[in-house]
Protein backbone atom coordinates (compact mmCIF):
# COMPACT_ATOMS: atom_id res chain seq x y z
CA UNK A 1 0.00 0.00 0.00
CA UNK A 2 1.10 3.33 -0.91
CA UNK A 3 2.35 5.87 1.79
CA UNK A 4 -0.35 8.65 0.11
CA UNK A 5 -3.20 5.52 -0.25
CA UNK A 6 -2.52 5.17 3.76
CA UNK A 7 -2.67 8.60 4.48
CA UNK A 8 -5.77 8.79 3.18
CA UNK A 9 -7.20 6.00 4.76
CA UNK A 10 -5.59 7.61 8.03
CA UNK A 11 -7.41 10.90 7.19
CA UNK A 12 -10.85 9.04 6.53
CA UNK A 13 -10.86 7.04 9.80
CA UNK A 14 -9.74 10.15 11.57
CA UNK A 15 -12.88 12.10 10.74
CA UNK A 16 -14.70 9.97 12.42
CA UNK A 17 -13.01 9.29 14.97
CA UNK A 18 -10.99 11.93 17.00
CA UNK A 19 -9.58 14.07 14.30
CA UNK A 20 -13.07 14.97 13.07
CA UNK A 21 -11.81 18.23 12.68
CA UNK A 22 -9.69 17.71 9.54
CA UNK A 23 -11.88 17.55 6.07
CA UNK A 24 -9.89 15.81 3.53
CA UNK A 25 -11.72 16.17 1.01
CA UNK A 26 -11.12 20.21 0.84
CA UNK A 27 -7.83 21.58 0.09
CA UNK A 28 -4.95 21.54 1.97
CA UNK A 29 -5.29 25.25 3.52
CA UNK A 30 -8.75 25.03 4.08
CA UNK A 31 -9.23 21.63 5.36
CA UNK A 32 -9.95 22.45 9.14
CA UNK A 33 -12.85 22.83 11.45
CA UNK A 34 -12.86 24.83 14.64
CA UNK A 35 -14.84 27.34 16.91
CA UNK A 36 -14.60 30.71 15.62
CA UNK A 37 -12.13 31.74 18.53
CA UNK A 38 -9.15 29.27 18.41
CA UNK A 39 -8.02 30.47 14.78
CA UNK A 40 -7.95 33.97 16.90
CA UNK A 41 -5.40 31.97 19.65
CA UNK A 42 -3.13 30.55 17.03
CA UNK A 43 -2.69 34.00 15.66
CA UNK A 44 -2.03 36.26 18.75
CA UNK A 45 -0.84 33.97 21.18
CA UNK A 46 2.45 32.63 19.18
CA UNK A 47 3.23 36.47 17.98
CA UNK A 48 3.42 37.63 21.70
CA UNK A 49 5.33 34.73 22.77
CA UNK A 50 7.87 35.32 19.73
CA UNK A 51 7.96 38.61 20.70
CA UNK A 52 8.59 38.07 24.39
CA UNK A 53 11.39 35.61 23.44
CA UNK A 54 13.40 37.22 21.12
CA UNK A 55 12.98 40.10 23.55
CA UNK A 56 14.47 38.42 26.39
CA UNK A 57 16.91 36.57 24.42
CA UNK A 58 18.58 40.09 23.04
CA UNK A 59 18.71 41.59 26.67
CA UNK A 60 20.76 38.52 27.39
CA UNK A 61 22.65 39.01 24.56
CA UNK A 62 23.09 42.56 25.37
CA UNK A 63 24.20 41.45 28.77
CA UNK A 64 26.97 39.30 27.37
CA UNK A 65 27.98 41.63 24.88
CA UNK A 66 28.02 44.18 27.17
CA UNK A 67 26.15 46.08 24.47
CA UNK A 68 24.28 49.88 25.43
CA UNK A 69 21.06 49.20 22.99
CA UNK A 70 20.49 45.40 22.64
CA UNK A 71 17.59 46.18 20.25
CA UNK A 72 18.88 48.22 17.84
CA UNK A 73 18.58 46.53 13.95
CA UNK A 74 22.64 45.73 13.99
CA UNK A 75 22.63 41.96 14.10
CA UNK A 76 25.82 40.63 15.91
CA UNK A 77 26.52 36.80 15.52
CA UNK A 78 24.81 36.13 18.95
CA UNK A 79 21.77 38.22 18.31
CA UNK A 80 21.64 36.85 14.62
CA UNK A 81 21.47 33.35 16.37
CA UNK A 82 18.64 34.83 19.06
CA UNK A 83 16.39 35.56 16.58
CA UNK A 84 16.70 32.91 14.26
CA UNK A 85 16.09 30.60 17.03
CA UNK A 86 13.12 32.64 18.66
CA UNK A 87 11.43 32.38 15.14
CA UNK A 88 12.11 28.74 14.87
CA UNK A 89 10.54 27.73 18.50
CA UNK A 90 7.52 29.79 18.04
CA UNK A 91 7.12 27.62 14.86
CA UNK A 92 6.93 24.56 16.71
CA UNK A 93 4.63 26.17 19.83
CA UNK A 94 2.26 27.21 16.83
CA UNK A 95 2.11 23.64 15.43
CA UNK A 96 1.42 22.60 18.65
CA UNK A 97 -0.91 24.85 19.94
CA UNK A 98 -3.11 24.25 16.85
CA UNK A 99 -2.86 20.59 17.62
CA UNK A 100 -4.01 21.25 21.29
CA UNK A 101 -7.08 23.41 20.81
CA UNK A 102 -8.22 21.90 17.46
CA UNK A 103 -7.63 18.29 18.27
CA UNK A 104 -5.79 18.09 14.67
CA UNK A 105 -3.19 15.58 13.93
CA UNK A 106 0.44 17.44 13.48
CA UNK A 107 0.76 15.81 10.24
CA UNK A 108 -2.15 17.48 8.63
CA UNK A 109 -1.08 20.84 9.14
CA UNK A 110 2.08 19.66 7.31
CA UNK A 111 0.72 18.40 3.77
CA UNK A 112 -2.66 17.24 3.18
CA UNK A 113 -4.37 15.01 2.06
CA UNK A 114 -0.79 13.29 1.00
CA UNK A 115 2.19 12.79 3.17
CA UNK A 116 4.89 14.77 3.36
CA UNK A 117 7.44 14.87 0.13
CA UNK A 118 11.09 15.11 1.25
CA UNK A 119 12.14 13.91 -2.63
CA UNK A 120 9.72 16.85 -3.32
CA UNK A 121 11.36 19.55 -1.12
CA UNK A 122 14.80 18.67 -2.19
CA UNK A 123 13.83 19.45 -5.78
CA UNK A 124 11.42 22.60 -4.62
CA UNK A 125 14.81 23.20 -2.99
CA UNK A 126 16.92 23.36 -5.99
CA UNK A 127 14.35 25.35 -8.19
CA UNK A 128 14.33 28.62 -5.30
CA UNK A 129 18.10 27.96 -5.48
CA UNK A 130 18.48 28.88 -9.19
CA UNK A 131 16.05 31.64 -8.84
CA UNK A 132 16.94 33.50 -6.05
CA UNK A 133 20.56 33.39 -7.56
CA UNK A 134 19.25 34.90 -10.70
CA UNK A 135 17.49 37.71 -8.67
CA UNK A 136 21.12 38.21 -6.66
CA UNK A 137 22.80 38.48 -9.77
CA UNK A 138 19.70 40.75 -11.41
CA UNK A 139 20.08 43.29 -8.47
CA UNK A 140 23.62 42.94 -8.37
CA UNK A 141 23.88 44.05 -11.91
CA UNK A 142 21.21 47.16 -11.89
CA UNK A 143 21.23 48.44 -8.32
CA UNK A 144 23.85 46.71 -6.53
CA UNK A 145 23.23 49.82 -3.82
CA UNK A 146 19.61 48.88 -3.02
CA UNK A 147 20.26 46.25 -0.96
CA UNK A 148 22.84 47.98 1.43
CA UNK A 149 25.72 46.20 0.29
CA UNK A 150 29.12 47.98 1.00
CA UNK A 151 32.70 45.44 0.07
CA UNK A 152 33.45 42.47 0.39
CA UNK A 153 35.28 41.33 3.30
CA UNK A 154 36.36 38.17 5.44
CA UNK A 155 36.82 37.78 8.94
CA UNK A 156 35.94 36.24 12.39
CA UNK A 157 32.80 38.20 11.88
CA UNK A 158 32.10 37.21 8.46
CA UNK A 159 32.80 33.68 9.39
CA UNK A 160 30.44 32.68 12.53
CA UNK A 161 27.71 34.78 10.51
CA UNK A 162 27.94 32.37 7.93
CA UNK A 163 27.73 29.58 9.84
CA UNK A 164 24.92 30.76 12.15
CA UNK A 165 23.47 31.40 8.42
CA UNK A 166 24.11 27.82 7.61
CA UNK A 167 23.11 26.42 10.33
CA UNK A 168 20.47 27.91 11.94
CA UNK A 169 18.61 29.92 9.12
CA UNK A 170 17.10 27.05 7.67
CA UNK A 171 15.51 26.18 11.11
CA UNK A 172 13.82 29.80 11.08
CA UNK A 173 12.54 29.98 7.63
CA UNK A 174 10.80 26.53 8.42
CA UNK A 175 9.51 27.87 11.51
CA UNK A 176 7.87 30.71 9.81
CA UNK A 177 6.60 28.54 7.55
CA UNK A 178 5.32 26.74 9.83
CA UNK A 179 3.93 29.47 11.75
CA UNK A 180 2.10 31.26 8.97
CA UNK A 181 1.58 28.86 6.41
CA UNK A 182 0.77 25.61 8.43
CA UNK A 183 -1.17 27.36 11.28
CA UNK A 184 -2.19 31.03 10.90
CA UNK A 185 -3.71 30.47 7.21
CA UNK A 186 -6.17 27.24 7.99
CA UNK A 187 -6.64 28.30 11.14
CA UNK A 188 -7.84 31.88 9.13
CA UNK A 189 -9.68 29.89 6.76
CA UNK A 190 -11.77 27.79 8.93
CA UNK A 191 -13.72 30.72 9.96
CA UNK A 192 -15.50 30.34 6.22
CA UNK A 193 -17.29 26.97 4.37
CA UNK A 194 -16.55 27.91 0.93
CA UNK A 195 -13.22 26.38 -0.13
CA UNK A 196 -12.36 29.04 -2.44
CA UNK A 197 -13.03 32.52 0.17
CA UNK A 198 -11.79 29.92 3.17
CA UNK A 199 -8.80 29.86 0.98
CA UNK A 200 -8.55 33.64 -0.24
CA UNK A 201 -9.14 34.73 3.93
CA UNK A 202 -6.40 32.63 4.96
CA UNK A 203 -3.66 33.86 2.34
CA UNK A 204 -5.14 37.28 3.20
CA UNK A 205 -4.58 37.07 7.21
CA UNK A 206 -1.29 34.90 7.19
CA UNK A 207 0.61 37.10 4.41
CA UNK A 208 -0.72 40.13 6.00
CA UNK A 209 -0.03 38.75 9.34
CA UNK A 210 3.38 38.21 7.80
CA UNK A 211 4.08 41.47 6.76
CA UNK A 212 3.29 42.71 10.23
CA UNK A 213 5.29 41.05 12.32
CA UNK A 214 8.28 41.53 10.71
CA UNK A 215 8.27 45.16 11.28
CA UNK A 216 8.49 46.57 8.29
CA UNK A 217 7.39 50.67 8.18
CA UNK A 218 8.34 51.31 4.52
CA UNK A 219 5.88 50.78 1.92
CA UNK A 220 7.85 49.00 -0.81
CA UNK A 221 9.50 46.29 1.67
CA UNK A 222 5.82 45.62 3.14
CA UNK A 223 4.05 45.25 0.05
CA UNK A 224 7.03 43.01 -0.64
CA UNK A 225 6.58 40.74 2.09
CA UNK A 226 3.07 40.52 1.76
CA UNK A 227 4.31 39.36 -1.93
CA UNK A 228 6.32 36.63 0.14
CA UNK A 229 3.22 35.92 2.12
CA UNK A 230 0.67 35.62 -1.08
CA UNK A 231 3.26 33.37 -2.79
CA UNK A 232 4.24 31.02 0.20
CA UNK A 233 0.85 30.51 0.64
CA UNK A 234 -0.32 29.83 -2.98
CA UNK A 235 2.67 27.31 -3.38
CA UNK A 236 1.77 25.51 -0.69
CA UNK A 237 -2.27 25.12 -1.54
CA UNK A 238 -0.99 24.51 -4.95
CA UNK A 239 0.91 21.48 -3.79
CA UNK A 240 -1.06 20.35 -1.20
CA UNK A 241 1.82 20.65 1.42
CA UNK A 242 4.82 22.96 2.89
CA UNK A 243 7.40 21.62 1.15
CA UNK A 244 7.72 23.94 -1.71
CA UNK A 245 7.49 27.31 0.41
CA UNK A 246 9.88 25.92 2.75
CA UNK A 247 12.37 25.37 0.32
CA UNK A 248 12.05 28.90 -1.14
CA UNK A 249 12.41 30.62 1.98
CA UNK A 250 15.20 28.87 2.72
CA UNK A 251 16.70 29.21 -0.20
CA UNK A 252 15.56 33.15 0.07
CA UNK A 253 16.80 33.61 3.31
CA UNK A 254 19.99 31.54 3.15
CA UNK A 255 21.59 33.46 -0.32
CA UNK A 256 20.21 36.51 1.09
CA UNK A 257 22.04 36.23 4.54
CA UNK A 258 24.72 34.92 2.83
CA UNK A 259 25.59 37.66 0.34
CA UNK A 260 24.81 40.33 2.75
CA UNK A 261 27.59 38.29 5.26
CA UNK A 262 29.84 38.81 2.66
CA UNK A 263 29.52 42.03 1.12
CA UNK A 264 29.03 43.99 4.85
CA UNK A 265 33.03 44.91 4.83
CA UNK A 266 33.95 42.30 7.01
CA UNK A 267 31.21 43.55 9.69
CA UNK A 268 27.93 42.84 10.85
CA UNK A 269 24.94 44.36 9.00
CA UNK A 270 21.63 45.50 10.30
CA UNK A 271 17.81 44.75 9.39
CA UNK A 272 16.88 48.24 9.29
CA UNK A 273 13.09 48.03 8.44
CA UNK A 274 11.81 51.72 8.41
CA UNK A 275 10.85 54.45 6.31
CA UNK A 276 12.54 54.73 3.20
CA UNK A 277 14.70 51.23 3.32
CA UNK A 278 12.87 49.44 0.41
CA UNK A 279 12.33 50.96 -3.48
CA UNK A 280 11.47 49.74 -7.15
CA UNK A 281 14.47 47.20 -7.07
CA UNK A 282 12.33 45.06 -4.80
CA UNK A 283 10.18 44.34 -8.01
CA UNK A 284 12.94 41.91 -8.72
CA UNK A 285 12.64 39.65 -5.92
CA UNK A 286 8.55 39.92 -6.63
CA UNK A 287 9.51 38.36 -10.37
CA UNK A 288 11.51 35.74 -8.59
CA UNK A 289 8.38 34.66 -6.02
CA UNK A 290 6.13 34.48 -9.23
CA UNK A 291 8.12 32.64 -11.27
CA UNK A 292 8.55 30.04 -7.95
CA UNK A 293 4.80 30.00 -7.94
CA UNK A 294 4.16 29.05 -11.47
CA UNK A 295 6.93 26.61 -11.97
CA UNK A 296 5.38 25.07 -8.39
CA UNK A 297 1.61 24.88 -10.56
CA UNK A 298 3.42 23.45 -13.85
CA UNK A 299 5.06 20.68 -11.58
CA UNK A 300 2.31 19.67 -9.49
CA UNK A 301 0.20 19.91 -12.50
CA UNK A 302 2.34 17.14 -14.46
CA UNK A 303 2.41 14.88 -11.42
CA UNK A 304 -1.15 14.72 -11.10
């Protein structure tokens, strides 16, 4: 028997038993039944704990570092690692809240109604690497000054960045995914029957959701991440599952960090967010997300 044939039969025997809450037969992303109040838990209550976290993880960095503003947008190594791990743990506390109050099976909220794809995410993973590394090169090439970048340079600095990047980066871009795209956006969409406006209200509130949280007070980098949202989102309806937006953010986030490691002078670089930090150049990361999107619908649609 087939792992998907078992999942299935999993999913069927669930509903009606104690995972009555999970509709397989409706779309991954708007497959979930709950009282109109825990979707509004699994959105406020992991955003105040990631908050509180990273938080008190920076004053103890601050401590250590013996540093005079812990919260400025500078990220040292140690308060690179902070938040990365911060993001990563409220990941798994969303997952697992959602599992608590909606009596949901973990697994669902990973891929529905199919198992999870790790042969799928490694390839996912390969597309978002050749893409973002187009975009790199694209902004690179016509406003290499957009992004912040100053030389390059190589040092101590340069060198536990990179391997916090390495290491711990992936962890956070899965934990936002699984934050926003495996419980804020069917948690969103449960509040509505229809599959298609469950599914348009929970893009809507996880990518705008999103967009929030990460601070951003310019207009061009929060349209952009609401872009990141959107796309995430549709990728993973689209393929019935998280693998394919967890590979592009990790990809994103990974060749991101990773250039802007290299080309800070040999220093650590901030994640200034405020007015005036994002402009047009930005479009060119936008291409990149819809390109990820449709070659995500063109594969799917040849393996089903």
């Amino acid at each position: 028997m087939s792992k998907e044939k078992r999942f299935k039969m999993e999913n069927a025997a669930a509903e009606g038993g104690s995972f009555k809450n999970v509709d397989s037969t409706k779309p991954f992303g708007a497959h979930l039944r709950m009282s109109w109040w825990k979707p509004l838990a699994v959105i406020v209550v992991p955003s105040l704990l990631m908050v509180v976290l990273q938080v008190l993880l920076y004053q103890v960095v601050g401590l250590i570092e013996g540093s005079a503003d812990p919260m400025s947008p500078t990220l040292t190594p140690l308060k690179f690692l902070a938040a990365n791990v911060s993001i990563a743990a409220t990941g798994v506390l969303s997952i697992l809240l959602l599992v608590w109050i909606a009596k949901v099976p973990w697994r669902s909220l990973i891929s529905s109604p199919r198992t999870f794809d790790t042969r799928r995410l490694v390839q996912y993973l390969i597309v978002a690497a050749v893409l973002v590394g187009v975009g790199i090169v694209v902004i690179a090439l016509v406003a290499p000054e957009a992004p912040g970048w100053s030389t390059f340079g190589f040092t101590g600095t340069t060198i536990a960045m990179l391997v916090i990047t390495f290491l711990t980066t992936p962890l956070q871009s899965a934990g936002e995914e699984l934050m926003y795209r495996s419980a804020v956006m069917p948690a969103a969409a449960s509040w509505v029957r229809s599959v298609r406006p469950a599914l348009f209200l929970g893009i809507g509130v996880s990518s705008l959701h999103f967009a929030v949280m990460h601070g951003a007070f310019d207009p061009w980098l929060f349209g952009y991440l609401f872009v990141i949202g959107v796309s995430t989102g549709l990728m993973t309806i689209i393929s019935r599952g998280i693998e394919a937006s967890i590979a592009f953010h990790v990809a994103n986030n990974v060749m991101m960090g990773t250039v802007n490691t290299l080309m800070a002078g040999g220093k650590v670089y901030a994640l200034d967010r405020s007015t005036e930090t994002g402009d047009a150049s930005l479009l060119i990361l936008v291409a990149v997300n819809v390109a990820m999107v449709a070659l995500v619908w063109m594969r799917e649609r040849r393996a089903r």
